[in-house]
N, C-alpha and C. Protein backbone atom coordinates (compact mmCIF):
# COMPACT_ATOMS: atom_id res chain seq x y z
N UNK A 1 -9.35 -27.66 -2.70
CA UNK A 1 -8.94 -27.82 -4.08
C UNK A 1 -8.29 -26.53 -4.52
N UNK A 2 -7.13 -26.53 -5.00
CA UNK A 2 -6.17 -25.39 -5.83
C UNK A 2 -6.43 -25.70 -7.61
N UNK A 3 -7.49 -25.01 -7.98
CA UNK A 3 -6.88 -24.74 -9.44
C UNK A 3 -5.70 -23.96 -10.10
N UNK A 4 -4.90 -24.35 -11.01
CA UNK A 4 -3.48 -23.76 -11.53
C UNK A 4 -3.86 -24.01 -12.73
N UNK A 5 -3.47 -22.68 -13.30
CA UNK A 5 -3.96 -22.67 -14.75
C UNK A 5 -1.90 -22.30 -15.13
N UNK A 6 -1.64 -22.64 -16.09
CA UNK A 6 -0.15 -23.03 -16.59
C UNK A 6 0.16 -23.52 -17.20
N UNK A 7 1.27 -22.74 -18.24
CA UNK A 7 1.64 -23.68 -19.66
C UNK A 7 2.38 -24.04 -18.29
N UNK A 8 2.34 -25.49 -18.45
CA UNK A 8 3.32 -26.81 -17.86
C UNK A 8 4.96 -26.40 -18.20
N UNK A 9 4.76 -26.42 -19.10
CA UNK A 9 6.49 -26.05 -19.74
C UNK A 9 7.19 -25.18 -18.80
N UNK A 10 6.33 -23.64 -18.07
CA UNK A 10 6.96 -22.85 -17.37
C UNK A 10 6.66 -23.18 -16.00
N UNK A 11 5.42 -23.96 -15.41
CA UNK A 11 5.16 -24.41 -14.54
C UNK A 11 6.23 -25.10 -13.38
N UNK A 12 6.26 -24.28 -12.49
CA UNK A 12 8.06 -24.56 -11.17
C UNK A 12 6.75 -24.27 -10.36
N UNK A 13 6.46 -25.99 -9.34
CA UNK A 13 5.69 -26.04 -8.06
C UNK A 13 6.61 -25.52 -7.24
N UNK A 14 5.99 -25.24 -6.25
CA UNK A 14 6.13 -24.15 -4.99
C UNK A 14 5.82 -25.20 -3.62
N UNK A 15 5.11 -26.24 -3.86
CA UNK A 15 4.51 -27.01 -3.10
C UNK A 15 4.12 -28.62 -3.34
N UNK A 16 3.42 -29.32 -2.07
CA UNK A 16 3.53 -30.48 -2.55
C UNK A 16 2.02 -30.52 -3.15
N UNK A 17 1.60 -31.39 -3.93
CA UNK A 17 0.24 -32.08 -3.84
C UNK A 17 -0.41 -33.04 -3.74
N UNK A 18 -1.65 -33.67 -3.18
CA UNK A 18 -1.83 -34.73 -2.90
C UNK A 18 -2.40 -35.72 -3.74
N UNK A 19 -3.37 -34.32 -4.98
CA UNK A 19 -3.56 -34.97 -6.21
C UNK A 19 -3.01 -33.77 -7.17
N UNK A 20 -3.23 -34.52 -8.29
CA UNK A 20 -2.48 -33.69 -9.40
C UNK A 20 -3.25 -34.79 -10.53
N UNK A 21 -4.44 -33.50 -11.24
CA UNK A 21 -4.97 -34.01 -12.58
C UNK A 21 -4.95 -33.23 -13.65
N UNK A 22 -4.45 -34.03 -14.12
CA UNK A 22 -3.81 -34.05 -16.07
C UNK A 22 -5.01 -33.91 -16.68
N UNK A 23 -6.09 -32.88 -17.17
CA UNK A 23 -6.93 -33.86 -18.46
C UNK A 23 -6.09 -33.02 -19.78
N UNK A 24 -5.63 -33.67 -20.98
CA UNK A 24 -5.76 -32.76 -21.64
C UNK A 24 -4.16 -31.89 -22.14
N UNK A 25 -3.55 -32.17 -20.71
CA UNK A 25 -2.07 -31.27 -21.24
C UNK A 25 -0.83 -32.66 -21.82
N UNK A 26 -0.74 -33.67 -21.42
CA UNK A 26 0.03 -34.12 -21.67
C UNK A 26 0.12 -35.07 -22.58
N UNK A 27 -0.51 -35.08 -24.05
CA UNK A 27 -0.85 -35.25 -25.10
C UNK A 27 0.24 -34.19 -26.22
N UNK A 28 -0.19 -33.29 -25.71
CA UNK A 28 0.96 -32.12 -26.11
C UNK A 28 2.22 -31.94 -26.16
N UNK A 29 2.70 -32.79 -24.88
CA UNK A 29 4.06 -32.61 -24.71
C UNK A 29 4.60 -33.91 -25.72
N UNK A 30 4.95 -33.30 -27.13
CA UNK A 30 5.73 -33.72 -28.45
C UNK A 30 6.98 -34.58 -28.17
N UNK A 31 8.34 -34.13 -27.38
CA UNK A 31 9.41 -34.53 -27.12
C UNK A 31 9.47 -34.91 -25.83
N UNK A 32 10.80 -35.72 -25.84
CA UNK A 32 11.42 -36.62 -24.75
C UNK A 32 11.22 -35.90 -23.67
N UNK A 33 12.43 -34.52 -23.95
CA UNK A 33 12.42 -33.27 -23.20
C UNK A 33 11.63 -32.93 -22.96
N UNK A 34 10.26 -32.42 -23.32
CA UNK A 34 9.28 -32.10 -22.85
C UNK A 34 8.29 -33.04 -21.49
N UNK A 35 8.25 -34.17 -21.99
CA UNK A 35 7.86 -35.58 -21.21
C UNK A 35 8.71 -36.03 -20.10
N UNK A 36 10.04 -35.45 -20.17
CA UNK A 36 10.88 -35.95 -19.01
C UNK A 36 10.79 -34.46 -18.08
N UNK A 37 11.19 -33.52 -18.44
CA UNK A 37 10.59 -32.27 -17.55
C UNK A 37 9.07 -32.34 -16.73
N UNK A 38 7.84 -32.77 -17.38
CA UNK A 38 6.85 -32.79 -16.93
C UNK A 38 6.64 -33.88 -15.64
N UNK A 39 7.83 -35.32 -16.07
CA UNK A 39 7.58 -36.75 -15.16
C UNK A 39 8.29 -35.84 -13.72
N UNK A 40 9.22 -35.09 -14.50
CA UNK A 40 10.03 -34.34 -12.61
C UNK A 40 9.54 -33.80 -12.16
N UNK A 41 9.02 -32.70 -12.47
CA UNK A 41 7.78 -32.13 -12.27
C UNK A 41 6.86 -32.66 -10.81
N UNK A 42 6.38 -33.67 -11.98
CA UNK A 42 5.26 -34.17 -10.54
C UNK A 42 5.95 -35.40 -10.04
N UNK A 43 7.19 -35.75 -10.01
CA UNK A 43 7.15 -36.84 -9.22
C UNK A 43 7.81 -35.69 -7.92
N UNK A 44 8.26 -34.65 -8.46
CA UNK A 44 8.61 -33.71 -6.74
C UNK A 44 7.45 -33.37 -5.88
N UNK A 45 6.44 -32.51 -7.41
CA UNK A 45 5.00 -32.21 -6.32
C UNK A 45 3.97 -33.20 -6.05
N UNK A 46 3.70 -34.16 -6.54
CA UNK A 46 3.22 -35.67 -6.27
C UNK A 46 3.25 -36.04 -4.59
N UNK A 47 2.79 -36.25 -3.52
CA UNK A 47 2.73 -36.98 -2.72
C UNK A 47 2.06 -38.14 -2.81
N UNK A 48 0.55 -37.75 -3.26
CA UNK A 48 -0.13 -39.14 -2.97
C UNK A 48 -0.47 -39.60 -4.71
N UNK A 49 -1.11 -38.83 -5.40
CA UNK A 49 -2.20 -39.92 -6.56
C UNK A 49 -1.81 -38.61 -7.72
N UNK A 50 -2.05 -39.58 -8.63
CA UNK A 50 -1.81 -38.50 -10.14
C UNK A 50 -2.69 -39.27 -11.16
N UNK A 51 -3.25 -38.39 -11.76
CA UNK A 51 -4.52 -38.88 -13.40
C UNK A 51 -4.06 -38.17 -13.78
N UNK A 52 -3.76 -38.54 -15.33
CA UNK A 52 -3.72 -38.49 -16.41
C UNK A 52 -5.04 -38.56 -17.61
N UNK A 53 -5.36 -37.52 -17.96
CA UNK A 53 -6.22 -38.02 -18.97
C UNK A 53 -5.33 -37.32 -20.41
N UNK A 54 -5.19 -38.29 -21.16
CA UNK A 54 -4.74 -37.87 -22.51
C UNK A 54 -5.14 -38.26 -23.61
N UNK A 55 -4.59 -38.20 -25.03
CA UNK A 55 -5.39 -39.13 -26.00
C UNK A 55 -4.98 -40.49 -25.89
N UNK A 56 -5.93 -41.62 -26.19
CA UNK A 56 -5.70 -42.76 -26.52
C UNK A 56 -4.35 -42.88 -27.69
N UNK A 57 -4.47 -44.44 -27.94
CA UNK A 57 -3.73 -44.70 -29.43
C UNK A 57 -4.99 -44.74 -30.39
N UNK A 58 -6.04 -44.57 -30.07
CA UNK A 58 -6.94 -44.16 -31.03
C UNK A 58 -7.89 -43.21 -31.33
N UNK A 59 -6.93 -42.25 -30.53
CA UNK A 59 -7.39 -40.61 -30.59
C UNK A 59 -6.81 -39.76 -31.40
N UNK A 60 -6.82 -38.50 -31.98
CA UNK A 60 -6.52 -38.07 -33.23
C UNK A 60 -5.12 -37.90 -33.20
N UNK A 61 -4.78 -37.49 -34.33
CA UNK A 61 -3.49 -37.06 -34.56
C UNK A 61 -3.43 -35.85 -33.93
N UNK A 62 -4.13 -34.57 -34.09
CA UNK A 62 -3.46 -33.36 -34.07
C UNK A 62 -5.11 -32.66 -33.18
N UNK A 63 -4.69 -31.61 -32.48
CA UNK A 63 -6.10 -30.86 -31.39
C UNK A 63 -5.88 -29.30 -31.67
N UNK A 64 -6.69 -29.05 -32.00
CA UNK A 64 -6.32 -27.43 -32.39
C UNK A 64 -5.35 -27.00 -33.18
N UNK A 65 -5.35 -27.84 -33.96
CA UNK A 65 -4.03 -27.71 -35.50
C UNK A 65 -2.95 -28.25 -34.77
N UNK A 66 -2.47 -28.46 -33.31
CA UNK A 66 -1.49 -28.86 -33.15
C UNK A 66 -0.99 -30.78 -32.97
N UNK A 67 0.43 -30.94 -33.13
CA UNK A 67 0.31 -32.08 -33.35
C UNK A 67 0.37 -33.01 -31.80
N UNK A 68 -0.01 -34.02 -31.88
CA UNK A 68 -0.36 -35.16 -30.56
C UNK A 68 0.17 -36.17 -30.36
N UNK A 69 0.66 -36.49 -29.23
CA UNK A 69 1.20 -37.55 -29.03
C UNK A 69 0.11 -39.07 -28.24
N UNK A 70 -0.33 -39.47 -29.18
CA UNK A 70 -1.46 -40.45 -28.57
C UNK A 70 -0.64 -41.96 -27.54
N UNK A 71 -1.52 -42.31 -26.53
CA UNK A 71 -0.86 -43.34 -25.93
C UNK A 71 -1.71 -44.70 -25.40
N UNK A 72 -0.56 -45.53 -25.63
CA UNK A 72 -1.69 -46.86 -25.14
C UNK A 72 -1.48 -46.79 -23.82
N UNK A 73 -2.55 -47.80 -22.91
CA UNK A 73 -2.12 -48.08 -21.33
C UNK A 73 -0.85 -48.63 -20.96
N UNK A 74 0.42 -49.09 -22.23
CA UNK A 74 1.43 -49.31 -21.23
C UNK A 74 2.12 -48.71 -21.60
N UNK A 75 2.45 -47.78 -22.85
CA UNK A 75 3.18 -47.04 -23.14
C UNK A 75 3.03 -45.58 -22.00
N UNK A 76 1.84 -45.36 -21.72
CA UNK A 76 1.56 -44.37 -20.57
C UNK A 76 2.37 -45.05 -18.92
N UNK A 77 1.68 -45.84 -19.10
CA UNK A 77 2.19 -47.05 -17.44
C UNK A 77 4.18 -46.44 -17.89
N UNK A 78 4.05 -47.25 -18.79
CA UNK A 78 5.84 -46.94 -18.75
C UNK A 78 6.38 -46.00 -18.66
N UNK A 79 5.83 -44.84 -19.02
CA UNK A 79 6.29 -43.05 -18.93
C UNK A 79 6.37 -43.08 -17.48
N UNK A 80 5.47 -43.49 -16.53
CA UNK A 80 5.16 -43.04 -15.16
C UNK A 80 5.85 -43.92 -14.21
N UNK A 81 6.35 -45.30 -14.80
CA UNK A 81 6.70 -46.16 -13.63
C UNK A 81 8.02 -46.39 -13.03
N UNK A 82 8.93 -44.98 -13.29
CA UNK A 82 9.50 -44.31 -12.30
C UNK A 82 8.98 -43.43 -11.46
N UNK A 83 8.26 -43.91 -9.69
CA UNK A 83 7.85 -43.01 -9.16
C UNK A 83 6.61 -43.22 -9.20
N UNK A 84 5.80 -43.72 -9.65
CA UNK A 84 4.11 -43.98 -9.67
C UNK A 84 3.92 -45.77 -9.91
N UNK A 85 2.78 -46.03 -9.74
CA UNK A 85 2.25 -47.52 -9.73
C UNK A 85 0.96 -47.34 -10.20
N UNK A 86 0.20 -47.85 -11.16
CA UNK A 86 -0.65 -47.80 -11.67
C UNK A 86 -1.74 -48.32 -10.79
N UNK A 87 -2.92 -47.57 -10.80
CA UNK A 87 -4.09 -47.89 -10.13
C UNK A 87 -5.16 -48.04 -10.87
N UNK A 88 -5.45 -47.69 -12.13
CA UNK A 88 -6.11 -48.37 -13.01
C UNK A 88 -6.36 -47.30 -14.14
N UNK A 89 -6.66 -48.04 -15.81
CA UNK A 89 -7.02 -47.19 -16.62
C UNK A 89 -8.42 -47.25 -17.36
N UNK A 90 -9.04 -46.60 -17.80
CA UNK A 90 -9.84 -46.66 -18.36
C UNK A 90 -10.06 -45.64 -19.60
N UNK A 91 -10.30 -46.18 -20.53
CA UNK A 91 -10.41 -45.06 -22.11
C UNK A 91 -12.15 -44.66 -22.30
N UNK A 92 -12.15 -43.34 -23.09
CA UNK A 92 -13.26 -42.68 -23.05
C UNK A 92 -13.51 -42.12 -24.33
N UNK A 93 -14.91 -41.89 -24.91
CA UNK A 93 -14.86 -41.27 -25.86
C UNK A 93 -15.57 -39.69 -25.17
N UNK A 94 -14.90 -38.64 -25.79
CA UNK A 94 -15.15 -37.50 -25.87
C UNK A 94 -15.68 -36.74 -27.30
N UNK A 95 -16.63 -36.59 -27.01
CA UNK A 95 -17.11 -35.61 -28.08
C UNK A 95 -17.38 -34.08 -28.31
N UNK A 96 -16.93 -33.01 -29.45
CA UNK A 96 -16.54 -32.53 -28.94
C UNK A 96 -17.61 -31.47 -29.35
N UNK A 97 -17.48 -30.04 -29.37
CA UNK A 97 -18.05 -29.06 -29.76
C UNK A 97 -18.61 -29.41 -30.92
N UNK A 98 -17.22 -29.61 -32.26
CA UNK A 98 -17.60 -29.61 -33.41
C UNK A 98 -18.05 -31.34 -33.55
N UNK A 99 -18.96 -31.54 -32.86
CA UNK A 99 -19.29 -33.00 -33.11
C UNK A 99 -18.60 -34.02 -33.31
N UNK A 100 -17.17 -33.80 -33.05
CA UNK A 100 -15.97 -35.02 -33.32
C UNK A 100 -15.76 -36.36 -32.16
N UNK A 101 -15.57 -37.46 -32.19
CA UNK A 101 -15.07 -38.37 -31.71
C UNK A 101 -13.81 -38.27 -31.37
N UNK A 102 -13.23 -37.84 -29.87
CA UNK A 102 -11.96 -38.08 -29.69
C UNK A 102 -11.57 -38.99 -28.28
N UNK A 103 -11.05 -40.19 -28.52
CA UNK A 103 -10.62 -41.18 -28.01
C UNK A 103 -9.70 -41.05 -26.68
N UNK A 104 -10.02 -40.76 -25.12
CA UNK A 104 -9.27 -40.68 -24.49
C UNK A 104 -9.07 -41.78 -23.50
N UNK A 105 -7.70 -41.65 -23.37
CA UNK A 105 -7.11 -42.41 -21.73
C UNK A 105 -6.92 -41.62 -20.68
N UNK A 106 -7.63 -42.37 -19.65
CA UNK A 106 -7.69 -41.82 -18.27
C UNK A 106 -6.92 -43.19 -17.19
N UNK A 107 -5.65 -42.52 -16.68
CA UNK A 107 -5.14 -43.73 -15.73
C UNK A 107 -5.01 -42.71 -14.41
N UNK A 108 -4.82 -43.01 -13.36
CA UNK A 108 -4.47 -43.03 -12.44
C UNK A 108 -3.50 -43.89 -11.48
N UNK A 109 -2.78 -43.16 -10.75
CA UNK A 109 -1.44 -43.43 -10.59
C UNK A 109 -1.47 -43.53 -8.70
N UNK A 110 -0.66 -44.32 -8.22
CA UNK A 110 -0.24 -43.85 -7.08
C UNK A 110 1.82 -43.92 -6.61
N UNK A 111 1.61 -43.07 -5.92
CA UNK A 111 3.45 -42.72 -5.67
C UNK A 111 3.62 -43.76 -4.92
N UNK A 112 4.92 -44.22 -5.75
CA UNK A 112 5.27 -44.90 -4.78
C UNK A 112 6.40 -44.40 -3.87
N UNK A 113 6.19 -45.15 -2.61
CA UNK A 113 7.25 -44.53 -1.19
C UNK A 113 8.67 -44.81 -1.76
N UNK A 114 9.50 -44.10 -0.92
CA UNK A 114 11.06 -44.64 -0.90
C UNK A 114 11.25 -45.54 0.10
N UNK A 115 11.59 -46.76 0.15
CA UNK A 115 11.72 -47.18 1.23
C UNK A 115 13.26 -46.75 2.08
């Protein structure tokens, strides 16, 4: 296991990976641009499986004063299904320090081959 700690934004892989897990960053990414940089991203370093955990559509608006982009299972499915195939999702509640309810999605992905 390689932990990488990285604002994503500046984040340029060096290598491939076989997994690659999201909890947490890609909620953040606000714009298109931001969301289409991140999908290239890992569909280069991606070989085999990718999770995602982010907020639900019924997870908050905003995480540390900043603002969030919440997602349902196909609005997520659809971000990814250039390059990934869904392997299943499941939503979670997280609770947090300050005793809050925050609503997450967790999917997992697999690459798909080129034929």
């Amino acid at each position: 296991m390689k932990w990488i700690v990285s604002d994503i934004n500046n984040f340029e892989p060096t290598e491939t990976y076989d997994v690659w897990h999201d909890r947490a960053t890609f909620h953040f990414l606000t714009t298109a641009e931001q969301v289409h940089a991140y999908l290239e991203k890992a569909r280069k370093a991606v070989s085999n499986y990718l999770t995602i955990g982010t907020f639900s559509d019924k997870g908050p608006d905003k995480c540390s004063g900043l603002p969030v982009h919440k997602y349902s299972e196909d609005e997520l499915t659809n971000e990814l299904q250039m390059g990934f195939a869904k392997i299943r999702c499941i939503t979670e509640d997280h609770l947090t320090p300050f005793h809050t309810v925050q609503n997450f999605l967790f999917c997992s992905f697999k690459k798909k081959q080129i034929a």
